[in-house]
C-alpha atoms as a PDB file:
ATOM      1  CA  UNK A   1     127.575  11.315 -33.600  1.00  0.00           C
ATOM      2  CA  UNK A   2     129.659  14.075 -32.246  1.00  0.00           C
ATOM      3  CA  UNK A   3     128.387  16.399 -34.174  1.00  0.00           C
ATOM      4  CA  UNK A   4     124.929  15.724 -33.515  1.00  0.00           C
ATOM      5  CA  UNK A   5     125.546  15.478 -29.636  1.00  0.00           C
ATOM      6  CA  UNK A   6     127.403  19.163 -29.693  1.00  0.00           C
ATOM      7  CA  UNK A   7     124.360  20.497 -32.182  1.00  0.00           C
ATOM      8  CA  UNK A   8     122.001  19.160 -29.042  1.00  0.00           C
ATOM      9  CA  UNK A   9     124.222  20.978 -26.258  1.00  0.00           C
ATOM     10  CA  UNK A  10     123.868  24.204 -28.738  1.00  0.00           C
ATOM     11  CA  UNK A  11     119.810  23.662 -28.786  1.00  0.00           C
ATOM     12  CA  UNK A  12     119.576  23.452 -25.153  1.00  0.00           C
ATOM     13  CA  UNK A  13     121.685  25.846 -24.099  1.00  0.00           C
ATOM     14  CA  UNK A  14     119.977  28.406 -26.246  1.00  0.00           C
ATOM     15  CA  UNK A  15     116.652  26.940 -25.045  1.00  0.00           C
ATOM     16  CA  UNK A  16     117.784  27.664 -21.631  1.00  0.00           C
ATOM     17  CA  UNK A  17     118.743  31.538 -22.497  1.00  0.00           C
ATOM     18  CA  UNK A  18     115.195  31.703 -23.917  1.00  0.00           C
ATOM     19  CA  UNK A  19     113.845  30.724 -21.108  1.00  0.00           C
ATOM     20  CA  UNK A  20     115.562  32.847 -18.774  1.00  0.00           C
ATOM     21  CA  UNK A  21     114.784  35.750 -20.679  1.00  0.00           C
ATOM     22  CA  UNK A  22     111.163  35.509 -20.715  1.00  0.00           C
ATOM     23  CA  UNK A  23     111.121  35.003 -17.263  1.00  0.00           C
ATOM     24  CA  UNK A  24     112.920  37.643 -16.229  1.00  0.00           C
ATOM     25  CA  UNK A  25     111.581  39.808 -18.439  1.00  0.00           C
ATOM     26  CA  UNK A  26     108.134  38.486 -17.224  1.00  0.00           C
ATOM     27  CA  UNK A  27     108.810  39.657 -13.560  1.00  0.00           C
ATOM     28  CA  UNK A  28     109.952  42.492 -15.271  1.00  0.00           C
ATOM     29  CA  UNK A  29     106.796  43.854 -16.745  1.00  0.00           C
ATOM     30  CA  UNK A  30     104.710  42.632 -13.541  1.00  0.00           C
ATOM     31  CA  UNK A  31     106.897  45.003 -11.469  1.00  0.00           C
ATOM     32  CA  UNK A  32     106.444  48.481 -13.583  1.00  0.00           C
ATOM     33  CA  UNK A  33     104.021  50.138 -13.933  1.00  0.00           C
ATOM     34  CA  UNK A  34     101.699  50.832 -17.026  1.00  0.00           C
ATOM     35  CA  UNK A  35     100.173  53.603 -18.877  1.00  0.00           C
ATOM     36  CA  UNK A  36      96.800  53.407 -20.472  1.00  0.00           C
ATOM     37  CA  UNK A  37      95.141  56.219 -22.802  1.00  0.00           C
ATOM     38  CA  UNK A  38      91.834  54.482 -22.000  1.00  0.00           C
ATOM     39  CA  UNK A  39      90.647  51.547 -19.853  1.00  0.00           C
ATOM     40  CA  UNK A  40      87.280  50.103 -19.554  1.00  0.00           C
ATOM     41  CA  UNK A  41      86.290  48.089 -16.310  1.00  0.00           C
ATOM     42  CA  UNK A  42      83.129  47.307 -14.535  1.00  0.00           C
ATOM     43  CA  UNK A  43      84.890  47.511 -11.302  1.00  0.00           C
ATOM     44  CA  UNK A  44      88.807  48.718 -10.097  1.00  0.00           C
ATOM     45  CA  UNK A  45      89.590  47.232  -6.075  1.00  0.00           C
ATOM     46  CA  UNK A  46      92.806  49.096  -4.915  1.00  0.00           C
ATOM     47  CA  UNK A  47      94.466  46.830  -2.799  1.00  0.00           C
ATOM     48  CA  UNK A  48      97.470  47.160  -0.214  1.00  0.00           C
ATOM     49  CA  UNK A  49     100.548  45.004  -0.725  1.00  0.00           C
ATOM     50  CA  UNK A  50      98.874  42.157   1.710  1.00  0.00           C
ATOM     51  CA  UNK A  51      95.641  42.204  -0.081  1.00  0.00           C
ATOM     52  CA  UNK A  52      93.584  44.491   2.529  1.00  0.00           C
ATOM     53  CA  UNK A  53      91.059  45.817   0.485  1.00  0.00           C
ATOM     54  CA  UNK A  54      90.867  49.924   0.510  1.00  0.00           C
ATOM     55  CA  UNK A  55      89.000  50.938  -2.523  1.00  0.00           C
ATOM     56  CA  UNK A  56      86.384  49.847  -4.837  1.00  0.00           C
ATOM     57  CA  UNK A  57      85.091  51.924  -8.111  1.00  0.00           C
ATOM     58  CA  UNK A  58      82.338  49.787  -9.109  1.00  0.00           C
ATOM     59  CA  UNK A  59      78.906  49.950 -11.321  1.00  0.00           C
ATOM     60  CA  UNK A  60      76.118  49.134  -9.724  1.00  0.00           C
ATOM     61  CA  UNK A  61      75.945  45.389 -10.394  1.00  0.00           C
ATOM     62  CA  UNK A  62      78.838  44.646  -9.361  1.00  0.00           C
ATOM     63  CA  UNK A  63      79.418  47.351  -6.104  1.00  0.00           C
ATOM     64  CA  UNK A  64      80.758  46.212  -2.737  1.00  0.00           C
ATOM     65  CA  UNK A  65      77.551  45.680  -0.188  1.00  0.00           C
ATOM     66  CA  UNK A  66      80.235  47.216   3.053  1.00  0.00           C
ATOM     67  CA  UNK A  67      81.836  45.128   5.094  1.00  0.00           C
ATOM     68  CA  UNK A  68      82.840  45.538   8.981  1.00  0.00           C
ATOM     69  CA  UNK A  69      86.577  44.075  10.020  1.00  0.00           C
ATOM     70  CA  UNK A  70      86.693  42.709   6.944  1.00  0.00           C
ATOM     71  CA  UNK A  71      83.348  40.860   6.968  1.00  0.00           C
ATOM     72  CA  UNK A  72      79.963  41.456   4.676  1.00  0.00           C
ATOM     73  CA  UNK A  73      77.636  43.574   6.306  1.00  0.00           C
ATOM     74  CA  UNK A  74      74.605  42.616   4.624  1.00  0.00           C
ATOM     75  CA  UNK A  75      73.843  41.404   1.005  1.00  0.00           C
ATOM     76  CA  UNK A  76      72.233  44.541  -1.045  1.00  0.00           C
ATOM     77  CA  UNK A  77      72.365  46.226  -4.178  1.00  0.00           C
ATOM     78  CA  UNK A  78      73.933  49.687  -3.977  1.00  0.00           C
ATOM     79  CA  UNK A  79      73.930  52.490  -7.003  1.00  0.00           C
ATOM     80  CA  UNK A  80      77.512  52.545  -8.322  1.00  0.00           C
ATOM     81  CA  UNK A  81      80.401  54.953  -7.285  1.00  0.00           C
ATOM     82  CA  UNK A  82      83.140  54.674  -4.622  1.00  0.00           C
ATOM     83  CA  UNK A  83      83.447  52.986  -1.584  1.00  0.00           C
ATOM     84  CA  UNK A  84      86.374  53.700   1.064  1.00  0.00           C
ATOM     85  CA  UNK A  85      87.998  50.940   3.594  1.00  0.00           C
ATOM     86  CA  UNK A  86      90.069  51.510   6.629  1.00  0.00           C
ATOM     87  CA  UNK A  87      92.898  49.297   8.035  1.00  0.00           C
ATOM     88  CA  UNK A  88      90.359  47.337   9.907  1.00  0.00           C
ATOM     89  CA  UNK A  89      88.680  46.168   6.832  1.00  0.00           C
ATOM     90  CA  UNK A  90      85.716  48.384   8.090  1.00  0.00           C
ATOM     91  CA  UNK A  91      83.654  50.511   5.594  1.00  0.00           C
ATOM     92  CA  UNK A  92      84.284  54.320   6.373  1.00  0.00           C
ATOM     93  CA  UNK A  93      82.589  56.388   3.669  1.00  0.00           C
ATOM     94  CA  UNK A  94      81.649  56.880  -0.293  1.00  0.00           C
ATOM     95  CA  UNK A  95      80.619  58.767  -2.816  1.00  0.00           C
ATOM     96  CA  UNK A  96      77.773  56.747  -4.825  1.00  0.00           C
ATOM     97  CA  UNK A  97      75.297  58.474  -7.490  1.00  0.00           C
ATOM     98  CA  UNK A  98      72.154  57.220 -10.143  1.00  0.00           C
ATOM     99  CA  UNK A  99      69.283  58.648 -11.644  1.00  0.00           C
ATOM    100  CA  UNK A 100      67.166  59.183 -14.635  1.00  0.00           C
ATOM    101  CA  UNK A 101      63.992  60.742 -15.374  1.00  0.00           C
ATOM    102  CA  UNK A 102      61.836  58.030 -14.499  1.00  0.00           C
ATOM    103  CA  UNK A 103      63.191  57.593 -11.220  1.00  0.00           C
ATOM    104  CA  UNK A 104      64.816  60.810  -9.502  1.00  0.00           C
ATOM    105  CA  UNK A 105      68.531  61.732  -9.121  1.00  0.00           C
ATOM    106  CA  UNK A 106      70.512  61.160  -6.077  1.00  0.00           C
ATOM    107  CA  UNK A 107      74.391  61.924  -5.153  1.00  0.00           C
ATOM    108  CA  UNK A 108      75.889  61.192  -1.951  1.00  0.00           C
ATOM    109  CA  UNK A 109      79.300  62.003  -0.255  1.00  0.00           C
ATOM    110  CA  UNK A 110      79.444  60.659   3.074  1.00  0.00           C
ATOM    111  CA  UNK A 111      82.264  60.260   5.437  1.00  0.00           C
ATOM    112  CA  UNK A 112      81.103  57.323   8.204  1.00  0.00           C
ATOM    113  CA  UNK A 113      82.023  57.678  11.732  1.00  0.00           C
ATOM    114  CA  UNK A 114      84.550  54.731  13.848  1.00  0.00           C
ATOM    115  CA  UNK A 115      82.702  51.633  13.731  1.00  0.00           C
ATOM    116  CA  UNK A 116      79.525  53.316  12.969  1.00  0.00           C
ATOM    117  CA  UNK A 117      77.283  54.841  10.327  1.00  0.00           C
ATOM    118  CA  UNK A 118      77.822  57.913   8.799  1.00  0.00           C
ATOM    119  CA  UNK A 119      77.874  61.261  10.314  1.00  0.00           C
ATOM    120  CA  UNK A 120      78.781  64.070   7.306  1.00  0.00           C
ATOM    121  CA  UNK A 121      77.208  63.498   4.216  1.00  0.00           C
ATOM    122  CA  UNK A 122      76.804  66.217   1.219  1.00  0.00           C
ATOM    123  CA  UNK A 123      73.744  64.778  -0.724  1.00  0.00           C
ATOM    124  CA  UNK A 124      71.366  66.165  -3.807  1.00  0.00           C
ATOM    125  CA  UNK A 125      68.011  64.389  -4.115  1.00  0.00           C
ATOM    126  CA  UNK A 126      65.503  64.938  -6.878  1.00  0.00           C
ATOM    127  CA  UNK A 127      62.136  63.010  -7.011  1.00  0.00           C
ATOM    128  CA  UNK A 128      60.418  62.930 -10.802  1.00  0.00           C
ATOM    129  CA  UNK A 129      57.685  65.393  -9.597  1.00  0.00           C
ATOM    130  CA  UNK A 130      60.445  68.068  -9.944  1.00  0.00           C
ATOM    131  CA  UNK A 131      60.943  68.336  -5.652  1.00  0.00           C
ATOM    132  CA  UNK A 132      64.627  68.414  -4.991  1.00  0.00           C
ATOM    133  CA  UNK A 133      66.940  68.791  -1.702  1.00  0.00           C
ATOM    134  CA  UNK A 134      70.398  69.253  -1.383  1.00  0.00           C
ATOM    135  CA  UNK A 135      73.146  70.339   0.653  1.00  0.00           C
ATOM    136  CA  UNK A 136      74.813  69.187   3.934  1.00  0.00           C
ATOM    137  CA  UNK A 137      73.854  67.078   6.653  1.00  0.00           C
ATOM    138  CA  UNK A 138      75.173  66.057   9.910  1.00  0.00           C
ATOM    139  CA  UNK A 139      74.660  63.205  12.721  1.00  0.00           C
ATOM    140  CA  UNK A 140      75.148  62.073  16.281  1.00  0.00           C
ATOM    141  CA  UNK A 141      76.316  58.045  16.200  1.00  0.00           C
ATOM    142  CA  UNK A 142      76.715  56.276  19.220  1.00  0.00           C
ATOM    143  CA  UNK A 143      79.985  55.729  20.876  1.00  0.00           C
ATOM    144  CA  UNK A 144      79.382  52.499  22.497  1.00  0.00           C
ATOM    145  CA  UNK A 145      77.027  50.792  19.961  1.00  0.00           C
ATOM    146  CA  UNK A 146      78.478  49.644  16.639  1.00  0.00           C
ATOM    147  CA  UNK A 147      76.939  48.990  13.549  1.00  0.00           C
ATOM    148  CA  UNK A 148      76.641  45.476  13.277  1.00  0.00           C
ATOM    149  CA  UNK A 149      75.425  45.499  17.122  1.00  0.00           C
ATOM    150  CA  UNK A 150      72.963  47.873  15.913  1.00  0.00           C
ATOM    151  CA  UNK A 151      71.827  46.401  12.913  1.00  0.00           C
ATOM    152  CA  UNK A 152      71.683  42.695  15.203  1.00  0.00           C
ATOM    153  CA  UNK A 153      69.699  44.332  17.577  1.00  0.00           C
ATOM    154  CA  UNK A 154      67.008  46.187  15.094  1.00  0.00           C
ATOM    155  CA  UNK A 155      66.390  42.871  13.485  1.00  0.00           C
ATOM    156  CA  UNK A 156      65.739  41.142  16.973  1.00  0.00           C
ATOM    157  CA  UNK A 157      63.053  43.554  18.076  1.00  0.00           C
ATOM    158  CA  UNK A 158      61.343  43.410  14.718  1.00  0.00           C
ATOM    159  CA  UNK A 159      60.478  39.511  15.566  1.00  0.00           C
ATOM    160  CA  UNK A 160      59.155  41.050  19.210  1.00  0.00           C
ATOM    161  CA  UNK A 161      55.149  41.257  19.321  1.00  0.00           C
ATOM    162  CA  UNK A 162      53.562  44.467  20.096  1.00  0.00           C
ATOM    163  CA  UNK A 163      57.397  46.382  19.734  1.00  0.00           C
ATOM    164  CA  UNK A 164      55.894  50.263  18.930  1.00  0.00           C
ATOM    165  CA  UNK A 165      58.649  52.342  17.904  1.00  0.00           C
ATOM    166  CA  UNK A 166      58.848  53.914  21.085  1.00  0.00           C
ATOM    167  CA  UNK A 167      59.392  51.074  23.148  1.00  0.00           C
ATOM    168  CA  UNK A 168      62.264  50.280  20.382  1.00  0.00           C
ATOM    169  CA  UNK A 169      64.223  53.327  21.114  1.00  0.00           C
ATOM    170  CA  UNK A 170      64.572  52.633  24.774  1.00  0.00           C
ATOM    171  CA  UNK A 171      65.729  49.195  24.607  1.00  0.00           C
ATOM    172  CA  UNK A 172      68.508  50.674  21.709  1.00  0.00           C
ATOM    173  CA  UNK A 173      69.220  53.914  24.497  1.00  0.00           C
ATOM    174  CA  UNK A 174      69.847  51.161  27.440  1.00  0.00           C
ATOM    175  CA  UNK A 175      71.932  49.275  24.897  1.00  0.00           C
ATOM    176  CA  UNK A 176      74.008  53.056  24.587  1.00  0.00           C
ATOM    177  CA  UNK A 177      74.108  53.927  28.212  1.00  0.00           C
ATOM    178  CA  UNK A 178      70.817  56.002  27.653  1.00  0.00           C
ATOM    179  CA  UNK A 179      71.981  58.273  25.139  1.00  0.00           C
ATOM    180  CA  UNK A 180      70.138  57.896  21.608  1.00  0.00           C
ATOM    181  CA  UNK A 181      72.147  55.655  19.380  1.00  0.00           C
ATOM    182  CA  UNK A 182      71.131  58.095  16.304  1.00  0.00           C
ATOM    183  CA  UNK A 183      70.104  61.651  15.468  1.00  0.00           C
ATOM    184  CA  UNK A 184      70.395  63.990  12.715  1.00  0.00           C
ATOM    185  CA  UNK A 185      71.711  67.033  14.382  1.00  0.00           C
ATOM    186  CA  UNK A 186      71.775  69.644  11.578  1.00  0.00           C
ATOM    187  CA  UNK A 187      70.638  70.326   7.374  1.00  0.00           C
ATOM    188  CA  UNK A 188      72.209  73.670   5.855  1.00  0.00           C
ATOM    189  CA  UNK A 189      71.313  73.382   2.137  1.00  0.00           C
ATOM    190  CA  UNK A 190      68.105  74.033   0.161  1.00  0.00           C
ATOM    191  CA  UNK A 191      64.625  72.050   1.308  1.00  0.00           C
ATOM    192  CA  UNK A 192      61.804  69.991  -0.467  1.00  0.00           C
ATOM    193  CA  UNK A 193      59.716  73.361   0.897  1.00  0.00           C
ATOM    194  CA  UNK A 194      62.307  75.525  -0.927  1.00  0.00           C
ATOM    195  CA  UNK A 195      63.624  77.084   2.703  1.00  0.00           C
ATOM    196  CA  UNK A 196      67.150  77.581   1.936  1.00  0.00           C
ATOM    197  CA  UNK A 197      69.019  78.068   5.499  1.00  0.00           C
ATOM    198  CA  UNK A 198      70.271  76.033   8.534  1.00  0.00           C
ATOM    199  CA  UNK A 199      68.282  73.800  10.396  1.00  0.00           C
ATOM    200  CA  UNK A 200      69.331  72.413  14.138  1.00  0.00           C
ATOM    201  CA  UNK A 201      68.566  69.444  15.735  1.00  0.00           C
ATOM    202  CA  UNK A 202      68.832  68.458  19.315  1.00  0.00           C
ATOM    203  CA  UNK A 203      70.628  65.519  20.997  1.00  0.00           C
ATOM    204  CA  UNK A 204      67.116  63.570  19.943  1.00  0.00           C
ATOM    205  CA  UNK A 205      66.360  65.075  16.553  1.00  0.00           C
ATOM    206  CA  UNK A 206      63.841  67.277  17.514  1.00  0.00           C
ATOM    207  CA  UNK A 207      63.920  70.450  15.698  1.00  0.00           C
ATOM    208  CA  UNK A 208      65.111  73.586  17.880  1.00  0.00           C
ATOM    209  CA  UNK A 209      66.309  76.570  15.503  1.00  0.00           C
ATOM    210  CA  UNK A 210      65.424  77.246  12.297  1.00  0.00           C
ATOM    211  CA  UNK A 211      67.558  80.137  10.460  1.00  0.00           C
ATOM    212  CA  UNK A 212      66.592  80.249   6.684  1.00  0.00           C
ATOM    213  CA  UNK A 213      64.715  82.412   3.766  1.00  0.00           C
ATOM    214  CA  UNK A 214      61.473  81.021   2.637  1.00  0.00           C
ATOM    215  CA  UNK A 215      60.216  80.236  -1.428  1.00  0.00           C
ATOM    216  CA  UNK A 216      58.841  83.711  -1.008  1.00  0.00           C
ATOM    217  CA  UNK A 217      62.186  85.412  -0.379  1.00  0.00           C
ATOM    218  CA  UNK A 218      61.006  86.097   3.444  1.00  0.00           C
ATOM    219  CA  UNK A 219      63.843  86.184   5.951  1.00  0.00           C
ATOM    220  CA  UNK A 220      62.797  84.083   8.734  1.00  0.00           C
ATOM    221  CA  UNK A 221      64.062  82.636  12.411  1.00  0.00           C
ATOM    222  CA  UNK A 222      62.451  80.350  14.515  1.00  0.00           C
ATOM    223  CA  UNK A 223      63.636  78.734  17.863  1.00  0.00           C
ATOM    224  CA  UNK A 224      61.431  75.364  18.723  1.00  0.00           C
ATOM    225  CA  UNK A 225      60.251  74.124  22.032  1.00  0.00           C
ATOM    226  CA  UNK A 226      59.717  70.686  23.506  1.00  0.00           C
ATOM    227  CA  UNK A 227      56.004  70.282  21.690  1.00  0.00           C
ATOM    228  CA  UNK A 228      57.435  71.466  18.653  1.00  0.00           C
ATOM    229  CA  UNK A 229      55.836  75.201  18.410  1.00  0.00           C
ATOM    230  CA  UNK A 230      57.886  78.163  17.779  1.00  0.00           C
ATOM    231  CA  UNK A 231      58.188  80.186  20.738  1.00  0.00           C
ATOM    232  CA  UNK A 232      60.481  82.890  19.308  1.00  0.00           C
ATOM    233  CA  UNK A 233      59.781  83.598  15.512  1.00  0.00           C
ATOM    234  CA  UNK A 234      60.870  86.852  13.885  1.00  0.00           C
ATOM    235  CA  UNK A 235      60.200  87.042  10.003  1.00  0.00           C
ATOM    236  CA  UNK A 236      61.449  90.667   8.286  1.00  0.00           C
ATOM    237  CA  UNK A 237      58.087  91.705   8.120  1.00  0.00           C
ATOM    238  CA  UNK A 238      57.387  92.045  11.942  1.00  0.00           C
END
């Protein structure tokens, strides 16, 4: 009986070695990190040490729709790529890509303004027709407007009867302290028309000055008034 009791303190003793060994050498492995010749995922979220999500590499089935402090925008289906977080658990930029012959090509680098949409973006568009555009663009976002207030109010005035678009864009100024709460303010890049140059924008959108060479390899520089003729254009041939 004495033997048998001792060959029982032997077994569990042992057992409890074991144990401890694969435990520690669980936490172990957990805390180091790991080298991989190859990995494949169908999507990678890079995390802080509290969780706070600042990354996502994704395909497009399974991309991240944007949130805003740390809440889902709006369910949709984006093209895969990379989508940037801040510390507020706000959406602040990506770079997201598709295409195929069928469809067009598109690839787009934007960099989203506080609390708003974006306002840099390098892009390259192709439609199937062969038409392509691609180079830099730039925005105005309003200050005092975010996103979500934005997108809230768009969606209210939709359900409004006989909203034109113009009456739209006043309510959405009064809501911004009557500045415009959007406007692309300059293109530098190459055009659907082939114009390869820079293109400005006023405070509204409205085209003002034009500086670019034409598909025909003409030199050409326009400045743009209020009804949208060109007061002042000088070409290389005048």
């Amino acid at each position: 009986m004495k033997t048998k009791s001792f060959l029982l303190k032997i077994y569990a003793i042992s057992l409890t070695f074991i144990l401890g060994y694969v435990v520690i050498t669980s936490f172990n492995s957990n805390s180091t990190s790991e080298k991989f010749d190859e990995i494949t995922v169908e999507r990678i979220n890079v995390v802080e040490s509290n969780g706070d999500l600042k990354m996502v590499i994704s395909n497009s089935e399974r991309q991240h729709p944007g949130m805003f402090d740390g809440e889902v925008l709006m369910d949709r289906k984006r093209p895969p790529g990379m989508i940037f977080f801040n510390e507020e658990q706000d959406e602040v930029g990506g770079l997201v890509y598709q295409g195929n012959k069928e469809d067009g090509m598109g690839l787009v680098l934007s960099v989203d303004q506080y609390k708003n949409d974006q306002v840099m973006q390098m892009l390259y568009n192709r439609y199937p027709n062969g038409k392509q555009q691609y180079g830099l663009n730039i925005w105005d976002r309003a200050d005092h407007l975010t996103l979500p207030e934005l997108i809230h109010t768009l969606d209210s005035l939709e359900n409004v009867e006989g909203m034109t678009k113009k009456k739209m864009e006043s309510v959405l100024r009064d809501k911004n302290e009557g500045e415009p709460v959007s406007a692309q303010r300059l293109f530098t890049g190459k055009t659907y028309n082939e114009d390869v140059g820079v293109f400005i924008n006023d405070e509204f959108g409205n085209p003002k000055i034009s500086i670019y060479v034409d598909e025909n390899n003409q030199a050409r520089f326009k400045v743009i008034n209020e009804e949208g003729e060109a007061v002042d254009m000088i070409s290389e041939n005048e």
